[in-house]
PDB file of N, CA and C in Angstrom:
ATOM      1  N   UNK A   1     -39.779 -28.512  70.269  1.00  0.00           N
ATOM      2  CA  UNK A   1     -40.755 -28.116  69.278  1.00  0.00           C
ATOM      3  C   UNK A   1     -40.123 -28.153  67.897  1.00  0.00           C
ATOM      4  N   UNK A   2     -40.972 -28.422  66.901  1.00  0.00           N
ATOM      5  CA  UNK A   2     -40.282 -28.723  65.688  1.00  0.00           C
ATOM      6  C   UNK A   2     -41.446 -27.845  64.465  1.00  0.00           C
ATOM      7  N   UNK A   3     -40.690 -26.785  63.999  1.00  0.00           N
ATOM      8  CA  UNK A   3     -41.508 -26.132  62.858  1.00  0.00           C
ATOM      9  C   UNK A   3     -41.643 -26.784  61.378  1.00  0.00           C
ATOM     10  N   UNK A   4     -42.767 -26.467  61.501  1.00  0.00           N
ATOM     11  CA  UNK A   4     -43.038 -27.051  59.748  1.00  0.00           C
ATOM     12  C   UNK A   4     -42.188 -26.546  59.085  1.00  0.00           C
ATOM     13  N   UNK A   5     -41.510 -27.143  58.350  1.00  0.00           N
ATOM     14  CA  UNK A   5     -40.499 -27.095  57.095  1.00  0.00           C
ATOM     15  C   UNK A   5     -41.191 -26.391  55.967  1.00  0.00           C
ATOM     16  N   UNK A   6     -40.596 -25.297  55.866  1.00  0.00           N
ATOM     17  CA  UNK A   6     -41.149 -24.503  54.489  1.00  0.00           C
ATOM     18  C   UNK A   6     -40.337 -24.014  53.945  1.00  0.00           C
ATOM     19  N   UNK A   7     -40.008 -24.958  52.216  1.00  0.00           N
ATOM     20  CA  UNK A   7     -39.142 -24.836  51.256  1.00  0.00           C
ATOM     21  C   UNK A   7     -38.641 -23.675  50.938  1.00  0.00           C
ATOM     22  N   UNK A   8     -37.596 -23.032  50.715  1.00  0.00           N
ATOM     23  CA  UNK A   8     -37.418 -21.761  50.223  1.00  0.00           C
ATOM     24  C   UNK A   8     -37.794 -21.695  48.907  1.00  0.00           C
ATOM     25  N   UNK A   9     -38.521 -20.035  48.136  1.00  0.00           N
ATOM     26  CA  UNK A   9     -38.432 -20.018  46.905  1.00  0.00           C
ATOM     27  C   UNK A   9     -37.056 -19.398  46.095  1.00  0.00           C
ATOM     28  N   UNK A  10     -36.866 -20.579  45.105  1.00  0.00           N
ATOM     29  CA  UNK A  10     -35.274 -20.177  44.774  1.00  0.00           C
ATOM     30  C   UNK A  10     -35.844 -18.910  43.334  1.00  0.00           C
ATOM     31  N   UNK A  11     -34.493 -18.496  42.884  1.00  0.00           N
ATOM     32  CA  UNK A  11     -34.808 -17.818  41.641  1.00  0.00           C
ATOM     33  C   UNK A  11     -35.124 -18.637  40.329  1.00  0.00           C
ATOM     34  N   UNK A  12     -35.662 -18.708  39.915  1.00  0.00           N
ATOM     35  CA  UNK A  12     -35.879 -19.275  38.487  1.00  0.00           C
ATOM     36  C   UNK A  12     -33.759 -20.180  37.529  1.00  0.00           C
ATOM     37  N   UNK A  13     -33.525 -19.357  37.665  1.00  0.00           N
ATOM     38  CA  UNK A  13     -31.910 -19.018  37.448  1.00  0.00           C
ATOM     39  C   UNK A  13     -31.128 -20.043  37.988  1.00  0.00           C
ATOM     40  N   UNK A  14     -31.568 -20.436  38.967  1.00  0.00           N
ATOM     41  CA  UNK A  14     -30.664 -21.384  40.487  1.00  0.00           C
ATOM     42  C   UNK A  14     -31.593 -22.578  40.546  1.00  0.00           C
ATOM     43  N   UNK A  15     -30.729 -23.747  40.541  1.00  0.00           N
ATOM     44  CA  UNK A  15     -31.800 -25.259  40.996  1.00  0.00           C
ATOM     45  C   UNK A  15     -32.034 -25.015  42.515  1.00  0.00           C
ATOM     46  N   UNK A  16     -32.877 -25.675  42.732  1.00  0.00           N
ATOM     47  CA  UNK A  16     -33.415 -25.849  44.162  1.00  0.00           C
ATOM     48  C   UNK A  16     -32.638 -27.677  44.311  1.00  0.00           C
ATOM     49  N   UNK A  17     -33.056 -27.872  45.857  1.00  0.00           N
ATOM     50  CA  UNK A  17     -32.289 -29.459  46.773  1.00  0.00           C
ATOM     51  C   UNK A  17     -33.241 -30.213  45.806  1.00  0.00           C
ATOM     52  N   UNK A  18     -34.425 -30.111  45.319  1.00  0.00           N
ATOM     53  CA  UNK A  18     -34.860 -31.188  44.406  1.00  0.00           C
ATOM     54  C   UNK A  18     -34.434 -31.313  43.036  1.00  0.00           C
ATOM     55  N   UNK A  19     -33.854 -30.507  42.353  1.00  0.00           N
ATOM     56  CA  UNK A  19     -33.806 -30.430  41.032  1.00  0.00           C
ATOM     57  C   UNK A  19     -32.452 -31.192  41.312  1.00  0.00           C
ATOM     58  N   UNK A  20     -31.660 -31.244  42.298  1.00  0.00           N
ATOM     59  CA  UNK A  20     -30.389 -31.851  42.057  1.00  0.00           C
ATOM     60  C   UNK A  20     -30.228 -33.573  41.988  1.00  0.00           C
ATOM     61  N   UNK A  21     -29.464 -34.408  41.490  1.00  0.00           N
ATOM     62  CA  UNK A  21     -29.498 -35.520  41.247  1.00  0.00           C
ATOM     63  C   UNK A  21     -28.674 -36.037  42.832  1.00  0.00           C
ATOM     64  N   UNK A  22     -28.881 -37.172  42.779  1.00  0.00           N
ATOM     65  CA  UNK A  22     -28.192 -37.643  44.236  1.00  0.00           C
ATOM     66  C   UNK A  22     -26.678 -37.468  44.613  1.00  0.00           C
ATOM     67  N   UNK A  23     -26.561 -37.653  43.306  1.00  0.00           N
ATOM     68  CA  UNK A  23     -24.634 -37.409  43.731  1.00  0.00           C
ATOM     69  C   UNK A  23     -24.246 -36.309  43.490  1.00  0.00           C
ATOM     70  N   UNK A  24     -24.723 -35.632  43.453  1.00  0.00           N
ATOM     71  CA  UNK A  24     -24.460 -33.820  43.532  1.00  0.00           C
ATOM     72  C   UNK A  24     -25.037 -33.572  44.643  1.00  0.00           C
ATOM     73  N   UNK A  25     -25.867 -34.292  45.387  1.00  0.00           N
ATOM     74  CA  UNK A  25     -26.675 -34.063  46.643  1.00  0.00           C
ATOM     75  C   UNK A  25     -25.381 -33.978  47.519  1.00  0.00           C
ATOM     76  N   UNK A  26     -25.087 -35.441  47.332  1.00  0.00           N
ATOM     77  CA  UNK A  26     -23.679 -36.212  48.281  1.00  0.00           C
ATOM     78  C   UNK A  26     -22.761 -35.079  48.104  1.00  0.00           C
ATOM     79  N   UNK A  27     -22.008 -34.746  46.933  1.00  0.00           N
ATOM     80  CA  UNK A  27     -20.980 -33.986  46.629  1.00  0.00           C
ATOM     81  C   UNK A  27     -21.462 -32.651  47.626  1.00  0.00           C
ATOM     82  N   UNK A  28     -22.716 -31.832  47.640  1.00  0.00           N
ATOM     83  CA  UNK A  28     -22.303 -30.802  48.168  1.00  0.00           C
ATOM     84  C   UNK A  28     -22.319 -30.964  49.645  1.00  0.00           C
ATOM     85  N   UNK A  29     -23.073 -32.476  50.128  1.00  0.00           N
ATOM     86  CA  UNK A  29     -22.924 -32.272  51.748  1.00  0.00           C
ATOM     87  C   UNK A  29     -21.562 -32.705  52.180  1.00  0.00           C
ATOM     88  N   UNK A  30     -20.708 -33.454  51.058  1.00  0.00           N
ATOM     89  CA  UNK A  30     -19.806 -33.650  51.758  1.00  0.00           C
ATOM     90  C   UNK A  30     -18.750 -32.598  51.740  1.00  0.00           C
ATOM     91  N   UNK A  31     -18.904 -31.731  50.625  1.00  0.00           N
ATOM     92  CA  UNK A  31     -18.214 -30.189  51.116  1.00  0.00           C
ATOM     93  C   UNK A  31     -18.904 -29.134  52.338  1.00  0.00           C
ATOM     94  N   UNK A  32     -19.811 -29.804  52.591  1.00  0.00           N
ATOM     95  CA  UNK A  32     -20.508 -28.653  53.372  1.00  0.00           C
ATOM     96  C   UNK A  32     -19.495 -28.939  54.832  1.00  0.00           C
ATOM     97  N   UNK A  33     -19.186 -30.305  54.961  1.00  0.00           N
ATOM     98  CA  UNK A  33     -18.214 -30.556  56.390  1.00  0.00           C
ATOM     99  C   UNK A  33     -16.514 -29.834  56.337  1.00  0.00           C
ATOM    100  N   UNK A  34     -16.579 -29.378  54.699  1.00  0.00           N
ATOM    101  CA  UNK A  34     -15.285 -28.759  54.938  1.00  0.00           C
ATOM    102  C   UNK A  34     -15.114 -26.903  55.096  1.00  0.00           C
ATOM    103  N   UNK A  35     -16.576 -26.798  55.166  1.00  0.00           N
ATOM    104  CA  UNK A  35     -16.919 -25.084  55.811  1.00  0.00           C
ATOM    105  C   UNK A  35     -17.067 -24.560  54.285  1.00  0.00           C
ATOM    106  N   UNK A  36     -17.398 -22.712  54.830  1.00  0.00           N
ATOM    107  CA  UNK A  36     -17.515 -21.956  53.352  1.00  0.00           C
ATOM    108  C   UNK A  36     -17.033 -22.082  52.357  1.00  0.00           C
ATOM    109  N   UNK A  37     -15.487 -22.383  52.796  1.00  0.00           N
ATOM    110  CA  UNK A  37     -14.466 -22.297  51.181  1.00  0.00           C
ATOM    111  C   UNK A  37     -14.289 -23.353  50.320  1.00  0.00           C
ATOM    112  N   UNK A  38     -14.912 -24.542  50.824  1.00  0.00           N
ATOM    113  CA  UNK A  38     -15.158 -25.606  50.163  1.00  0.00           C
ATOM    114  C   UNK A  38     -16.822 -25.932  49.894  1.00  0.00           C
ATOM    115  N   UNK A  39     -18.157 -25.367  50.201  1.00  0.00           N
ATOM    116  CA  UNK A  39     -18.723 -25.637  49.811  1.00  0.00           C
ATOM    117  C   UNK A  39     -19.255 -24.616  48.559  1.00  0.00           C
ATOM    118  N   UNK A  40     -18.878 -23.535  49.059  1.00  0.00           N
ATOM    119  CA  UNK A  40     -19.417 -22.228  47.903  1.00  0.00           C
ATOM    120  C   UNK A  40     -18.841 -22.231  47.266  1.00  0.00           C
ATOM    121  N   UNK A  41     -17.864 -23.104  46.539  1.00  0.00           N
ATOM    122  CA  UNK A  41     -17.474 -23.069  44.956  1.00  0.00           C
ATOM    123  C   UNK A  41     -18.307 -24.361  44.460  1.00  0.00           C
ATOM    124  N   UNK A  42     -18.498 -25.360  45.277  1.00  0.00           N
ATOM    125  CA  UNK A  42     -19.319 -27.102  45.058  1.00  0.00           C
ATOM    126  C   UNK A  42     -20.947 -26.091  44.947  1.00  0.00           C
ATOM    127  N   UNK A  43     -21.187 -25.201  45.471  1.00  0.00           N
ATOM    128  CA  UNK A  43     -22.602 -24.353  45.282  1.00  0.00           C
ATOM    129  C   UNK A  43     -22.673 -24.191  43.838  1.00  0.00           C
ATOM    130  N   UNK A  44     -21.380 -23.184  43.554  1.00  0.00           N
ATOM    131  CA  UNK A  44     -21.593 -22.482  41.907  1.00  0.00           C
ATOM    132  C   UNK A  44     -21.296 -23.500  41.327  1.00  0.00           C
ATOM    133  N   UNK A  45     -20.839 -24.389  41.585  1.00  0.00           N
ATOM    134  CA  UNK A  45     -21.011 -25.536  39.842  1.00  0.00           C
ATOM    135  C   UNK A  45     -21.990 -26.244  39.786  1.00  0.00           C
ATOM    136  N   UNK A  46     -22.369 -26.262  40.925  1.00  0.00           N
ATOM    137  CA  UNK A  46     -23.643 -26.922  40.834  1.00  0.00           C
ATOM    138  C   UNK A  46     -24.857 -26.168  40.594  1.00  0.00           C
ATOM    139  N   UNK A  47     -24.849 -24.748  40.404  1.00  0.00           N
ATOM    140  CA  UNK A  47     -25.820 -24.081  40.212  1.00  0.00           C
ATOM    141  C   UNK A  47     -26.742 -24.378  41.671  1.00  0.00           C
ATOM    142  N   UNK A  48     -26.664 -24.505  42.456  1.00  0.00           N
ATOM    143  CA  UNK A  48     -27.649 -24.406  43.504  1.00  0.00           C
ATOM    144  C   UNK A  48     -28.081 -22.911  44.278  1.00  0.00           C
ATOM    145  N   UNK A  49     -28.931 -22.675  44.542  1.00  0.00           N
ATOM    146  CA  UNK A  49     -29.900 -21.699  45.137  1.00  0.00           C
ATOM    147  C   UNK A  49     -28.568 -21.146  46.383  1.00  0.00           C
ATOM    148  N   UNK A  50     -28.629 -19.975  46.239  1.00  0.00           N
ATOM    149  CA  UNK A  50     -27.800 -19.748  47.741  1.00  0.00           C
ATOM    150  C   UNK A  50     -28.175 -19.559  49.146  1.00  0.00           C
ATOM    151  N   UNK A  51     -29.469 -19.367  49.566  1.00  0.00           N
ATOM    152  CA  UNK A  51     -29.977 -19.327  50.547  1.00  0.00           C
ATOM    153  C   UNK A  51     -30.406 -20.912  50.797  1.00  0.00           C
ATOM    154  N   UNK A  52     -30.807 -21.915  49.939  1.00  0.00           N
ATOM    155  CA  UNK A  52     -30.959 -23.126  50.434  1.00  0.00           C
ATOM    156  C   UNK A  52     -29.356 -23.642  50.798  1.00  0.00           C
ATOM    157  N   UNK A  53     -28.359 -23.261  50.008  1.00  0.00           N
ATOM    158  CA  UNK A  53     -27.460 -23.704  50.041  1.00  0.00           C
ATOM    159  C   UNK A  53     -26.701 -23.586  51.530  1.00  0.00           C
ATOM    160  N   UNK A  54     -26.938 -22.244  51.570  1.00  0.00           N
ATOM    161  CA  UNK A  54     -26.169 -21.465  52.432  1.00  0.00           C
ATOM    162  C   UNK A  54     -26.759 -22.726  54.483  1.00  0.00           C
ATOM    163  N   UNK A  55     -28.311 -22.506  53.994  1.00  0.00           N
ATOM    164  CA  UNK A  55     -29.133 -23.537  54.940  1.00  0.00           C
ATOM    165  C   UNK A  55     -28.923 -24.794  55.162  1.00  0.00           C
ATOM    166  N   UNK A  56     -28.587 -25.419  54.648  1.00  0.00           N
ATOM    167  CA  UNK A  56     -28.132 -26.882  54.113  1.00  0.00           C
ATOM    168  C   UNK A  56     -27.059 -26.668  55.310  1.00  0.00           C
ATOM    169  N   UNK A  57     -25.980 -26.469  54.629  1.00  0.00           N
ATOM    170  CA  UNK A  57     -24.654 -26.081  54.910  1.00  0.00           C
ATOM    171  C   UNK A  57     -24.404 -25.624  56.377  1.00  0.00           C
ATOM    172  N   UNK A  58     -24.907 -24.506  57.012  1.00  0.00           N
ATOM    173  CA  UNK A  58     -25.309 -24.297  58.523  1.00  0.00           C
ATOM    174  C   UNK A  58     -25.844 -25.289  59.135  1.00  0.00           C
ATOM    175  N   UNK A  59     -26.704 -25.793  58.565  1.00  0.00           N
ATOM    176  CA  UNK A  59     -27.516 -27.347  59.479  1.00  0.00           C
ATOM    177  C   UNK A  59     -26.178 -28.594  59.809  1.00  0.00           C
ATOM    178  N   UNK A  60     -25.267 -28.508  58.481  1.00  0.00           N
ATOM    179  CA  UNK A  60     -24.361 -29.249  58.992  1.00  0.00           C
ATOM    180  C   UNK A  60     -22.834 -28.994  59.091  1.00  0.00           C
ATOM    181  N   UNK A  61     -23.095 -27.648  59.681  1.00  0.00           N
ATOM    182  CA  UNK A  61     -21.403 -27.344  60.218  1.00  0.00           C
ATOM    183  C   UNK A  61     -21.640 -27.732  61.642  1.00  0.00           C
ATOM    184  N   UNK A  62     -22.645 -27.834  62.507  1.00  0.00           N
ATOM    185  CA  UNK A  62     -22.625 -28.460  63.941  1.00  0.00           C
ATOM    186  C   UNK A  62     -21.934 -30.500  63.834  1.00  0.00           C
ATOM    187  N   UNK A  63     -22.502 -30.870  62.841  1.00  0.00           N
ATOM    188  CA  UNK A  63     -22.070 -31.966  62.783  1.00  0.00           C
ATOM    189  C   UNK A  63     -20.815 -31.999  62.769  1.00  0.00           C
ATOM    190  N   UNK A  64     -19.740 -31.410  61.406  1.00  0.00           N
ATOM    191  CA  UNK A  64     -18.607 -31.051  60.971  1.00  0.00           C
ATOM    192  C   UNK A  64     -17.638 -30.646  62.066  1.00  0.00           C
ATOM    193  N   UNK A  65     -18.101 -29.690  63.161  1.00  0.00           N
ATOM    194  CA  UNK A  65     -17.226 -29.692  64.341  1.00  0.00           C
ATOM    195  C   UNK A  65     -17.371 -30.742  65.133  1.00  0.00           C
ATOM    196  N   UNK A  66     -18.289 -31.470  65.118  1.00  0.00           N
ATOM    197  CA  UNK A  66     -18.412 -32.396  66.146  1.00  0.00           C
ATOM    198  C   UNK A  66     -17.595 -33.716  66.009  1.00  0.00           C
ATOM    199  N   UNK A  67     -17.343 -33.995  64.466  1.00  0.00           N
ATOM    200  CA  UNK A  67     -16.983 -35.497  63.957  1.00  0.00           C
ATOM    201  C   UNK A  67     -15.156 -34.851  64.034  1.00  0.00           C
ATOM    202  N   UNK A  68     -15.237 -33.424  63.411  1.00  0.00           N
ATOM    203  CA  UNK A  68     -13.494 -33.205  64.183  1.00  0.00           C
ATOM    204  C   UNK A  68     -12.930 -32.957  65.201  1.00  0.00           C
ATOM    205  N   UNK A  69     -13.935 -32.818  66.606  1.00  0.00           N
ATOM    206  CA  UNK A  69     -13.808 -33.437  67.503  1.00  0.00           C
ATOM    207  C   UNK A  69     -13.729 -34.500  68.299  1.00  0.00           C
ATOM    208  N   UNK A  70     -14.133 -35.464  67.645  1.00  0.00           N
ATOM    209  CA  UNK A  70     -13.747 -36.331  68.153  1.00  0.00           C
ATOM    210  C   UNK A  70     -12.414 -37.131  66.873  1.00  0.00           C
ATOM    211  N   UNK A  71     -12.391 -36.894  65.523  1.00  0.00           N
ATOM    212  CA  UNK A  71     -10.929 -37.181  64.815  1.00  0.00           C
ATOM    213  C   UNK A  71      -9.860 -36.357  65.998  1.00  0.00           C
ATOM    214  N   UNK A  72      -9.876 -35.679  66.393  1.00  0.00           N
ATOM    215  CA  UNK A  72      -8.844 -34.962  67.144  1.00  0.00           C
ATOM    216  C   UNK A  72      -8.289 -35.692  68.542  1.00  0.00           C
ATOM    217  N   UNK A  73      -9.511 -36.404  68.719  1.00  0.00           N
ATOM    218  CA  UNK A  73      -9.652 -36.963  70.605  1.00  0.00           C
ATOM    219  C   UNK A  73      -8.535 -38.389  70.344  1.00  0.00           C
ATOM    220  N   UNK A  74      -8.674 -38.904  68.970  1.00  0.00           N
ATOM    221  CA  UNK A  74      -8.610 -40.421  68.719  1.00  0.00           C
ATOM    222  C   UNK A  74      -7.077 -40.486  68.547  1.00  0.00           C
TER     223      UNK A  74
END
């Protein structure tokens, strides 16, 4: 089953995943594979929302263990 996707409302203060340009998109998913301590500082410069951020980021730490599981196997 798959739930309708419903955007979070960010604060006025904080960009939301659309306000960001593509390569700040890239930049924060590709910190998001290096866990909290590398993406929550790529969060604050980028001004991004922390609950989208935080969401983002959880969606792809399953990936992140998975791709260093298998760097580890090789």
């Amino acid at each position: 089953m798959c739930a309708d996707y419903i955007p979070p409302i960010h604060s006025s203060s904080r960009r939301g995943w659309e306000d960001l340009r593509t390569l700040e998109r890239d930049y924060f998913l590709l910190a998001a594979f290096g866990g909290p301590s590398e993406w929550q500082p790529v969060m604050e410069n980028l001004g991004l929302d922390r609950v989208e951020a935080a969401r983002i980021a959880n969606a792809m730490s399953p990936l992140a263990v998975k791709s260093q599981e298998v760097a580890h196997s090789i």
